[in-house]
PDB file of N, CA and C in Angstrom:
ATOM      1  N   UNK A   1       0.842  -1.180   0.000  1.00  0.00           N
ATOM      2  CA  UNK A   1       0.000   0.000   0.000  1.00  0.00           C
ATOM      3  C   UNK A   1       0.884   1.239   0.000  1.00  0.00           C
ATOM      4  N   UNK A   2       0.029   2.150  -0.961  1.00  0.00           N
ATOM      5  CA  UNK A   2       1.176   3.668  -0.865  1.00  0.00           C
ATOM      6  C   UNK A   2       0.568   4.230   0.207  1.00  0.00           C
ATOM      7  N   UNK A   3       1.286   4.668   0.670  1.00  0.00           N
ATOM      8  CA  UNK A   3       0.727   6.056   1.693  1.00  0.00           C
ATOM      9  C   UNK A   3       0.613   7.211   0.580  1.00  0.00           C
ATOM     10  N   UNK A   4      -0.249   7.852   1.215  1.00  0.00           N
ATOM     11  CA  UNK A   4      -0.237   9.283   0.378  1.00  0.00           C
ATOM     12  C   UNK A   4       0.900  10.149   1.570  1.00  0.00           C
ATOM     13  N   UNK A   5       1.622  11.310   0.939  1.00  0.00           N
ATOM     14  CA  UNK A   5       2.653  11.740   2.107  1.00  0.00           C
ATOM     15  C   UNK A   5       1.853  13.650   1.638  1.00  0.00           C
ATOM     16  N   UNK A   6       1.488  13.517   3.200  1.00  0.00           N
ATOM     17  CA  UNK A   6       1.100  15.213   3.462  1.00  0.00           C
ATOM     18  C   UNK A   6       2.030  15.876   4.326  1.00  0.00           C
ATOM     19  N   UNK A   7       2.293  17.221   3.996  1.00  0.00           N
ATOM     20  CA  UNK A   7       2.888  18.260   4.445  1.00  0.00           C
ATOM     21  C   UNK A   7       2.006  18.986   5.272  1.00  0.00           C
ATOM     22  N   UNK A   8       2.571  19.484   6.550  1.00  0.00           N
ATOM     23  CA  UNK A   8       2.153  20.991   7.083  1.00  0.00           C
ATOM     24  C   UNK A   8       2.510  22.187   6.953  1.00  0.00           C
ATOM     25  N   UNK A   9       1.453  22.907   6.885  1.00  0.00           N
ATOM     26  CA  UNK A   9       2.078  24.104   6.263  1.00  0.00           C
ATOM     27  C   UNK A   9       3.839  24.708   6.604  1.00  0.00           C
ATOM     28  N   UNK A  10       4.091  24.375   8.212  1.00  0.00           N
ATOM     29  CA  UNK A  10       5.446  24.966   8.341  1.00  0.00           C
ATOM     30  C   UNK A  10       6.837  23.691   7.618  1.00  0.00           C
ATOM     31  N   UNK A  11       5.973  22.720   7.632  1.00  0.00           N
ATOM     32  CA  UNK A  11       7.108  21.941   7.004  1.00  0.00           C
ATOM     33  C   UNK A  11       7.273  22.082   5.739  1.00  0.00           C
ATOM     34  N   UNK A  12       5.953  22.461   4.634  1.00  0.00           N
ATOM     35  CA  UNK A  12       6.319  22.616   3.189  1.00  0.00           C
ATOM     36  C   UNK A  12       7.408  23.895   3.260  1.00  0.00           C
ATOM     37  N   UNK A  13       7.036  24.995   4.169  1.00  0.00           N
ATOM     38  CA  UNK A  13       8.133  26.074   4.241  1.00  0.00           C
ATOM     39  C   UNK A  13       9.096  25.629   4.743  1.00  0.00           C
ATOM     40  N   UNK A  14       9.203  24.460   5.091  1.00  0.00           N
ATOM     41  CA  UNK A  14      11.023  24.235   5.701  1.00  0.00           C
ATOM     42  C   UNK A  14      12.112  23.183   4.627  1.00  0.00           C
ATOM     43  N   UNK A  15      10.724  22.709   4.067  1.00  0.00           N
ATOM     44  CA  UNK A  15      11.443  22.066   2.968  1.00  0.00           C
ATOM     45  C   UNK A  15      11.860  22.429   1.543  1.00  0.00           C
ATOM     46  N   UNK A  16      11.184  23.661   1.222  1.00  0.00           N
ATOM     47  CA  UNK A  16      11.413  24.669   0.069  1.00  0.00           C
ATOM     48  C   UNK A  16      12.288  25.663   0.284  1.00  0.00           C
ATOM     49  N   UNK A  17      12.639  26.364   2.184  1.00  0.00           N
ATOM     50  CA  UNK A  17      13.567  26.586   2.466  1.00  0.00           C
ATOM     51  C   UNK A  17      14.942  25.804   2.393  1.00  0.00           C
ATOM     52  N   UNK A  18      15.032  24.455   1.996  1.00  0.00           N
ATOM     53  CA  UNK A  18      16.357  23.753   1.894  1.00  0.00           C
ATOM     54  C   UNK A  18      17.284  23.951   0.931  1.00  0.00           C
ATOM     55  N   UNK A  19      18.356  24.175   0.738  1.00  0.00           N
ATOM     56  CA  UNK A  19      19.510  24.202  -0.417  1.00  0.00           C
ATOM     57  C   UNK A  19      18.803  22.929  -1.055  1.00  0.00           C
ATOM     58  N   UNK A  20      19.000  23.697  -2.451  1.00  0.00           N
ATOM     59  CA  UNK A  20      18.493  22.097  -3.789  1.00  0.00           C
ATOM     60  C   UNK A  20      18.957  20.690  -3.529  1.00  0.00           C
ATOM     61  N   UNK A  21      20.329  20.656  -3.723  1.00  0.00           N
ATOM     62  CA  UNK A  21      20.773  19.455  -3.248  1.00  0.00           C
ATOM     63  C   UNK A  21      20.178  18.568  -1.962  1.00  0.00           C
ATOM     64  N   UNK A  22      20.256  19.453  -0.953  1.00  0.00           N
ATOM     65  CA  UNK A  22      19.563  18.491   0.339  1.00  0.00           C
ATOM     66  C   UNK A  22      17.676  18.489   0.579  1.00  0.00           C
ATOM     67  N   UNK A  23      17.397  19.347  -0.217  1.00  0.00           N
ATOM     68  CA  UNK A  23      16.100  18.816  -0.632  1.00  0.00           C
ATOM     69  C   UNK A  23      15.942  18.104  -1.483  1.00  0.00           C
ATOM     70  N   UNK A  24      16.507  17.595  -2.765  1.00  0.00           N
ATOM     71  CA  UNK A  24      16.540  16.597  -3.317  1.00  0.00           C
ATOM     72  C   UNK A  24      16.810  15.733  -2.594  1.00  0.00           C
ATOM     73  N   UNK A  25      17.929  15.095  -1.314  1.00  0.00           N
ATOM     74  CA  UNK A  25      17.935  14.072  -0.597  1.00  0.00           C
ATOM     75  C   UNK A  25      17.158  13.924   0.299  1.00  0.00           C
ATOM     76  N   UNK A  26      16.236  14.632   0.836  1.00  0.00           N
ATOM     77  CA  UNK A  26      15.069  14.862   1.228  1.00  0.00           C
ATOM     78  C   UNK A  26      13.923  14.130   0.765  1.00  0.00           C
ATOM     79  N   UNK A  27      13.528  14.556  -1.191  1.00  0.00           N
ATOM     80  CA  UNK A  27      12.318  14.111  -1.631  1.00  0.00           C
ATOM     81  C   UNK A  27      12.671  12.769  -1.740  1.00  0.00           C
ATOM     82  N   UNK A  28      13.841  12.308  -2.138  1.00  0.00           N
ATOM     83  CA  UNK A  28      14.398  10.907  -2.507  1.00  0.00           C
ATOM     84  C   UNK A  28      14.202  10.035  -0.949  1.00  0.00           C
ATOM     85  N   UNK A  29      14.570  10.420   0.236  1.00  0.00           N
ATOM     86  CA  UNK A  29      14.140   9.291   1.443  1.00  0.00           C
ATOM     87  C   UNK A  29      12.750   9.640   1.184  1.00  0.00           C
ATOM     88  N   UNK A  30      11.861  10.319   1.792  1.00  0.00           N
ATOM     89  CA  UNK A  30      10.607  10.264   1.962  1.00  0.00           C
ATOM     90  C   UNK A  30      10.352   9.286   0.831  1.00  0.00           C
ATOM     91  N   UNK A  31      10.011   9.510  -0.045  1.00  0.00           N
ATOM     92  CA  UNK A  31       9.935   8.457  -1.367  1.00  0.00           C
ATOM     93  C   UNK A  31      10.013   7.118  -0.710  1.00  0.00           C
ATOM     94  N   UNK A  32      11.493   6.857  -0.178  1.00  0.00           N
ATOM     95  CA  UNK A  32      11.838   5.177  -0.281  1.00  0.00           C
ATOM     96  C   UNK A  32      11.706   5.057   1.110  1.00  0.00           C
ATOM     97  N   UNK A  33      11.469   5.426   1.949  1.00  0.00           N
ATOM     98  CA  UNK A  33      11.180   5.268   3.385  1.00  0.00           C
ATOM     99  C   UNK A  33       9.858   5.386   3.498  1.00  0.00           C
ATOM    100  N   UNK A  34       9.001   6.265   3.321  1.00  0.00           N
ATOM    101  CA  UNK A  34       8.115   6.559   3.989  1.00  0.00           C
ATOM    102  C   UNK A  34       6.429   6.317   2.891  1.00  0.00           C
ATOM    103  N   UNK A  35       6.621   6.475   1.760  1.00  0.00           N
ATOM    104  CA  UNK A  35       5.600   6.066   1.036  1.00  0.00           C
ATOM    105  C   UNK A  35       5.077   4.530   0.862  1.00  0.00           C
ATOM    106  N   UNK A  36       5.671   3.581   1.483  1.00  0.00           N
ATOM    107  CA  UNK A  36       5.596   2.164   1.116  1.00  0.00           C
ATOM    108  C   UNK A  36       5.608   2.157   2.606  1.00  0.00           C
ATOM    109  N   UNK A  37       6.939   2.130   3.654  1.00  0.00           N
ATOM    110  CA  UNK A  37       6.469   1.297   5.112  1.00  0.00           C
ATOM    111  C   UNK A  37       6.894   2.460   5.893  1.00  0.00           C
ATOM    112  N   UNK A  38       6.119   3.041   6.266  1.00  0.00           N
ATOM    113  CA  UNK A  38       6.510   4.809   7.377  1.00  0.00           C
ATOM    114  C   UNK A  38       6.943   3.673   8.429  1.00  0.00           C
ATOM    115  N   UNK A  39       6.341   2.966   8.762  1.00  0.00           N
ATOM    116  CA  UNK A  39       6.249   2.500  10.337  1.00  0.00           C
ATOM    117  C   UNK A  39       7.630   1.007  10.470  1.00  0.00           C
ATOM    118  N   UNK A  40       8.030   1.090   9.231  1.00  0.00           N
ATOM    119  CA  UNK A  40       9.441   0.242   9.410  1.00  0.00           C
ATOM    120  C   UNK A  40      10.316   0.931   9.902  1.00  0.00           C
ATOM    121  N   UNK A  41      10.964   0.688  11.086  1.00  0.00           N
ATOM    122  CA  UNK A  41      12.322   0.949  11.815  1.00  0.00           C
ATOM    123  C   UNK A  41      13.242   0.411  11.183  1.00  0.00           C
ATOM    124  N   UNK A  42      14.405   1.681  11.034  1.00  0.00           N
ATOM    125  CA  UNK A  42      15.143   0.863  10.192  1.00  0.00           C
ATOM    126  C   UNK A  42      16.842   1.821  11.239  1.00  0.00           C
ATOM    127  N   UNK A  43      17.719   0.782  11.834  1.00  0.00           N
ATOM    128  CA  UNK A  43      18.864   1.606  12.210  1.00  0.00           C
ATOM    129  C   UNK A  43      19.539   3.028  12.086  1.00  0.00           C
ATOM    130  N   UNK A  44      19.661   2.889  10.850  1.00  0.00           N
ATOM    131  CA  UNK A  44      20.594   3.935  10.128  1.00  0.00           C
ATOM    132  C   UNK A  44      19.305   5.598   9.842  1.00  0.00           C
ATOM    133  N   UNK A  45      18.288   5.048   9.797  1.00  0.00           N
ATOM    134  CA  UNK A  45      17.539   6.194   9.139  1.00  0.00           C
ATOM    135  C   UNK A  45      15.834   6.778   9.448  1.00  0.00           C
ATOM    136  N   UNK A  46      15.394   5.756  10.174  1.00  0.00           N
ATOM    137  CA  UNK A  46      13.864   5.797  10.878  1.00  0.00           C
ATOM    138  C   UNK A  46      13.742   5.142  11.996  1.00  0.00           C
ATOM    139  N   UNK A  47      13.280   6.277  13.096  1.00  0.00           N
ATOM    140  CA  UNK A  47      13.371   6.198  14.548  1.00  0.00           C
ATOM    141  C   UNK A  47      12.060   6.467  14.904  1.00  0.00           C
ATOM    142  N   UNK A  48      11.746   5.248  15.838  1.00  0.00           N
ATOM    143  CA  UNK A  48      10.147   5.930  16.591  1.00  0.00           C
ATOM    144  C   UNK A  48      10.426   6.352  17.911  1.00  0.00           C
ATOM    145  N   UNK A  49       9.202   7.187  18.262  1.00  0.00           N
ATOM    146  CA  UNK A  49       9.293   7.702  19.214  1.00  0.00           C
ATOM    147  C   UNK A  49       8.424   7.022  20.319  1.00  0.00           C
ATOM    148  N   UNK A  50       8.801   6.353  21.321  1.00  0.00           N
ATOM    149  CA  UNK A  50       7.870   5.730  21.890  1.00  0.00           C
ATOM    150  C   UNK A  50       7.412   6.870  23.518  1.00  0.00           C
ATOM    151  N   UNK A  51       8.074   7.460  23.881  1.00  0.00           N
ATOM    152  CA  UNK A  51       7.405   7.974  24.939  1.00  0.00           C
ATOM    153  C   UNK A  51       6.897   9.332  24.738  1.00  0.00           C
ATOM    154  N   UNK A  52       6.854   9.921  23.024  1.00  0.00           N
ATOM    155  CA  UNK A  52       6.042  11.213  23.066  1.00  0.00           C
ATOM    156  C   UNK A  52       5.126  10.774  21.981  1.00  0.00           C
ATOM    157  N   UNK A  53       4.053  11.466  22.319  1.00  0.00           N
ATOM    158  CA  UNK A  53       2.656  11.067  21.356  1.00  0.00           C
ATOM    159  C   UNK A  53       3.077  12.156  20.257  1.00  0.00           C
ATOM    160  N   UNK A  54       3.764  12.686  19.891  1.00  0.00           N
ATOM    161  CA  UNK A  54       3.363  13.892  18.193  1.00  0.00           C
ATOM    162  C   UNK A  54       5.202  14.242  18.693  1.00  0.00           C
ATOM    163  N   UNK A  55       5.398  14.070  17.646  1.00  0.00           N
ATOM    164  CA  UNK A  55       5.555  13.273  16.456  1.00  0.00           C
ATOM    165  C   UNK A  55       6.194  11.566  16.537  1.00  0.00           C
ATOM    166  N   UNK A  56       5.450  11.001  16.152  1.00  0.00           N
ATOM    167  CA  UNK A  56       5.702   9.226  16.514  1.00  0.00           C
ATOM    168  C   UNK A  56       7.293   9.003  15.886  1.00  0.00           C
ATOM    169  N   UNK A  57       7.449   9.272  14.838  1.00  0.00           N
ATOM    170  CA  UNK A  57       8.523   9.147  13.735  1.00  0.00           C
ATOM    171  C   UNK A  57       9.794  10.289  13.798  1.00  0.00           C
ATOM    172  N   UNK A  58      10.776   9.753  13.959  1.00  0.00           N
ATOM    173  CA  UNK A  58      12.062  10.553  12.588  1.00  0.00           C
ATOM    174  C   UNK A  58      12.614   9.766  11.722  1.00  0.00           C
ATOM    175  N   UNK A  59      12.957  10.352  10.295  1.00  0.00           N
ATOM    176  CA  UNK A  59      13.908   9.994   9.555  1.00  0.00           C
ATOM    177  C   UNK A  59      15.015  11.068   9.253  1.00  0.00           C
ATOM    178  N   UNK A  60      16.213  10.285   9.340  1.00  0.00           N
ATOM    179  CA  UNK A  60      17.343  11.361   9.007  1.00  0.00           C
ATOM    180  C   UNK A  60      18.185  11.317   7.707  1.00  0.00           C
ATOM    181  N   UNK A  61      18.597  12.004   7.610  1.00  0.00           N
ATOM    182  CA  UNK A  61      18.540  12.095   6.117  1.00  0.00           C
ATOM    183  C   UNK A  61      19.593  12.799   6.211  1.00  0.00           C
ATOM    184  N   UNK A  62      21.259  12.358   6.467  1.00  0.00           N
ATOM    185  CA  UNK A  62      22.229  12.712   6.598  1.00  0.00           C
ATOM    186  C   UNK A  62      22.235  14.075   7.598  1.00  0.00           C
ATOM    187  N   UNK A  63      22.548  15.424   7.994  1.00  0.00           N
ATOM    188  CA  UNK A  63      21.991  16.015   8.857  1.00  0.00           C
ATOM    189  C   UNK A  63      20.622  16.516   9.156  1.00  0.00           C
ATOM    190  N   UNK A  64      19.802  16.273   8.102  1.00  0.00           N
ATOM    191  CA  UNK A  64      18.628  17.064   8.280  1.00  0.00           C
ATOM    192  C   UNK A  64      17.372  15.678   8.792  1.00  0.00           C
ATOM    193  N   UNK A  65      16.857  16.115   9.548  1.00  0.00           N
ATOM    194  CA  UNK A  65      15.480  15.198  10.231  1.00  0.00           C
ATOM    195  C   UNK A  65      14.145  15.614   9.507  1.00  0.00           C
ATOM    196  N   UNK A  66      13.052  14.463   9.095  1.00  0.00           N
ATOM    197  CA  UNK A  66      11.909  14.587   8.981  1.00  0.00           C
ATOM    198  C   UNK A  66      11.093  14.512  10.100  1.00  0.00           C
ATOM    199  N   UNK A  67      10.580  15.179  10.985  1.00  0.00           N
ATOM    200  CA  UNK A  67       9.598  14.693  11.697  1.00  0.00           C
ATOM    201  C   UNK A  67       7.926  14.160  11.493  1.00  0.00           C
ATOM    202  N   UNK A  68       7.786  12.936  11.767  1.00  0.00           N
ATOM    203  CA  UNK A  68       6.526  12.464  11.060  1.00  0.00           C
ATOM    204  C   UNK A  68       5.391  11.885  11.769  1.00  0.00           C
ATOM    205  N   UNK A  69       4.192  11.603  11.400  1.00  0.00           N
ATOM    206  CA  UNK A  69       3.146  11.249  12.229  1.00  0.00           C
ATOM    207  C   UNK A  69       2.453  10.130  10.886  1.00  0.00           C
ATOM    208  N   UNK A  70       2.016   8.957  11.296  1.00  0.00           N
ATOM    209  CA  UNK A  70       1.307   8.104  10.579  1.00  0.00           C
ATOM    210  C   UNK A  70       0.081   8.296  10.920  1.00  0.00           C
ATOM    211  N   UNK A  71      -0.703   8.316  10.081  1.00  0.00           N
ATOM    212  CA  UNK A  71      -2.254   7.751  10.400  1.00  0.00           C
ATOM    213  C   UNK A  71      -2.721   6.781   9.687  1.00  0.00           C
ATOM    214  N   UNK A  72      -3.881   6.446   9.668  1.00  0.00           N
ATOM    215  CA  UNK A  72      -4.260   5.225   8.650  1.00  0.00           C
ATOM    216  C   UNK A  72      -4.005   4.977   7.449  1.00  0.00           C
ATOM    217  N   UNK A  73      -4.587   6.272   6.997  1.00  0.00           N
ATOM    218  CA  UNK A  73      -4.599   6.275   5.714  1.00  0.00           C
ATOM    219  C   UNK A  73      -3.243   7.395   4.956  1.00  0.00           C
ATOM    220  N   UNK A  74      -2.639   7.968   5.772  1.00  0.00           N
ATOM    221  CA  UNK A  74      -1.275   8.746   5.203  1.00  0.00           C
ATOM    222  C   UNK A  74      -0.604   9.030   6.015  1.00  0.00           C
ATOM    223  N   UNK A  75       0.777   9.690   5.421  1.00  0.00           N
ATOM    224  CA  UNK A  75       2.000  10.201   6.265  1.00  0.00           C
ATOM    225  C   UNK A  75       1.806  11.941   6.122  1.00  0.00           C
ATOM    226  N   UNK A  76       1.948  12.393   7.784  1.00  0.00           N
ATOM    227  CA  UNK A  76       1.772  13.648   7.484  1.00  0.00           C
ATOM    228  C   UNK A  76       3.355  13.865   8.213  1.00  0.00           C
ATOM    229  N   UNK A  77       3.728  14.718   7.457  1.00  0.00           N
ATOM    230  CA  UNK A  77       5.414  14.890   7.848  1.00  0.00           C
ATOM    231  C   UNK A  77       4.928  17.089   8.922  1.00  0.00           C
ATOM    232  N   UNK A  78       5.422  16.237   9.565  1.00  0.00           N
ATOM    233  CA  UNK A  78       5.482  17.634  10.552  1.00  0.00           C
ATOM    234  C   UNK A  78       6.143  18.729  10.592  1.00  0.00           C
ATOM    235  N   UNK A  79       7.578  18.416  10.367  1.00  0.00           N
ATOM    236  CA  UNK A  79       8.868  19.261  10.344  1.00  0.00           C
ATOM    237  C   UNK A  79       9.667  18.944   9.809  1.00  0.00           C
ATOM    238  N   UNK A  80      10.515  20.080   9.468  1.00  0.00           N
ATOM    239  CA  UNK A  80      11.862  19.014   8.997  1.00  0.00           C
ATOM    240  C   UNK A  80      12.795  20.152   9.517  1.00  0.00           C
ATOM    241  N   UNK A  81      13.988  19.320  10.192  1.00  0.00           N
ATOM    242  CA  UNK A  81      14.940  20.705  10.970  1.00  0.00           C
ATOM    243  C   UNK A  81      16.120  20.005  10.954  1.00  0.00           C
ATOM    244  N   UNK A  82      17.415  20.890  10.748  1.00  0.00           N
ATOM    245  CA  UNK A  82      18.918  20.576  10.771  1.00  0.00           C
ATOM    246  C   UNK A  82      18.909  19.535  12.301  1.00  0.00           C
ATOM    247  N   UNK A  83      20.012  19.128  12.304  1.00  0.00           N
ATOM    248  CA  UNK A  83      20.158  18.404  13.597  1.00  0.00           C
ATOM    249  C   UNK A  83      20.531  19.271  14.574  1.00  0.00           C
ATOM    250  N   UNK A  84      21.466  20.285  14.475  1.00  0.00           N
ATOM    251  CA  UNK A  84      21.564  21.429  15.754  1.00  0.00           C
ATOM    252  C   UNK A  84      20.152  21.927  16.358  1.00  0.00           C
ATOM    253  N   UNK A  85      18.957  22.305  15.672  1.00  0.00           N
ATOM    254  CA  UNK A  85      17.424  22.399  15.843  1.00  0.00           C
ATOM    255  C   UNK A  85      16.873  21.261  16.398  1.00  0.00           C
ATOM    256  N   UNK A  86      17.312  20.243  16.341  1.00  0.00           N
ATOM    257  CA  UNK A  86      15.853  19.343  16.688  1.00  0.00           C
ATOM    258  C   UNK A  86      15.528  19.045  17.714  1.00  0.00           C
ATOM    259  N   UNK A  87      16.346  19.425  19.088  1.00  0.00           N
ATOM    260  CA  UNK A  87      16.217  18.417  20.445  1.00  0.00           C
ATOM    261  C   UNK A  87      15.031  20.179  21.065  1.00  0.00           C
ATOM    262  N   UNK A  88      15.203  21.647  20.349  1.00  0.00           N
ATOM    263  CA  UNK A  88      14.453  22.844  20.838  1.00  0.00           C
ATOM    264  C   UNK A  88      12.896  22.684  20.104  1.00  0.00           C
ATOM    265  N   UNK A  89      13.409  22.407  18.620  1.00  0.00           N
ATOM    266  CA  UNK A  89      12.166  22.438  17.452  1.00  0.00           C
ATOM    267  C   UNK A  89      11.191  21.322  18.302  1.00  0.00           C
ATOM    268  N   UNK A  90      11.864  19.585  18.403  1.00  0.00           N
ATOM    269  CA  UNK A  90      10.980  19.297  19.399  1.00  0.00           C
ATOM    270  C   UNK A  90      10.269  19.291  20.583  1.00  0.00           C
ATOM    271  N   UNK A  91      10.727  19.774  21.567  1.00  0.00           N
ATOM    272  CA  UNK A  91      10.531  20.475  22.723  1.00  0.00           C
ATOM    273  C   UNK A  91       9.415  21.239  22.835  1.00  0.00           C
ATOM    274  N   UNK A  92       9.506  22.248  21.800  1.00  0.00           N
ATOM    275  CA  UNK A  92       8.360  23.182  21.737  1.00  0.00           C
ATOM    276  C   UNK A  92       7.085  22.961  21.124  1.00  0.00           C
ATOM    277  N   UNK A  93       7.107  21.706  20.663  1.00  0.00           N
ATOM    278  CA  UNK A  93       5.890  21.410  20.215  1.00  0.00           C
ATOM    279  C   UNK A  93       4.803  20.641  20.863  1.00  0.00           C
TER     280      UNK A  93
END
């Protein structure tokens, strides 16, 4: 099954904010990670979150993180923030 993959509004702005190159490595994981099995853990690149409810998911994507949420029927990607950002970006949410 595909997931359909949705954006929030501050994440489409964080991901159009990215240098070309690392948004291209960006659209390319989401693609192969997250449209086919969001909810596969995988070492190197998709992490769940088990003791906070929002956001369930990260994938990393050499420095930059997706933050993500599954639901039934799609992937809604929350954020996406450098790795120096992510331990505040999450925090505050």
């Amino acid at each position: 099954m595909a997931y359909p993959i949705v954006f929030a509004p501050q994440a489409r702005d964080e991901y159009e904010a990215l240098p070309v190159p690392i948004r291209a490595e960006v659209r390319r994981a989401i693609k192969r990670y997250l449209s086919s099995h969001p909810t596969r853990i995988s070492r190197d690149h998709v992490r769940r979150f088990r003791t906070m409810r929002k956001p369930q998911y990260r994938l990393r994507v050499g420095n930059t993180f997706v933050f993500y949420d599954v639901r039934e029927d799609r992937v809604e990607v929350l954020t996406i923030v450098e790795k120096a950002e992510q331990t505040a970006r999450i925090l505050s949410t």
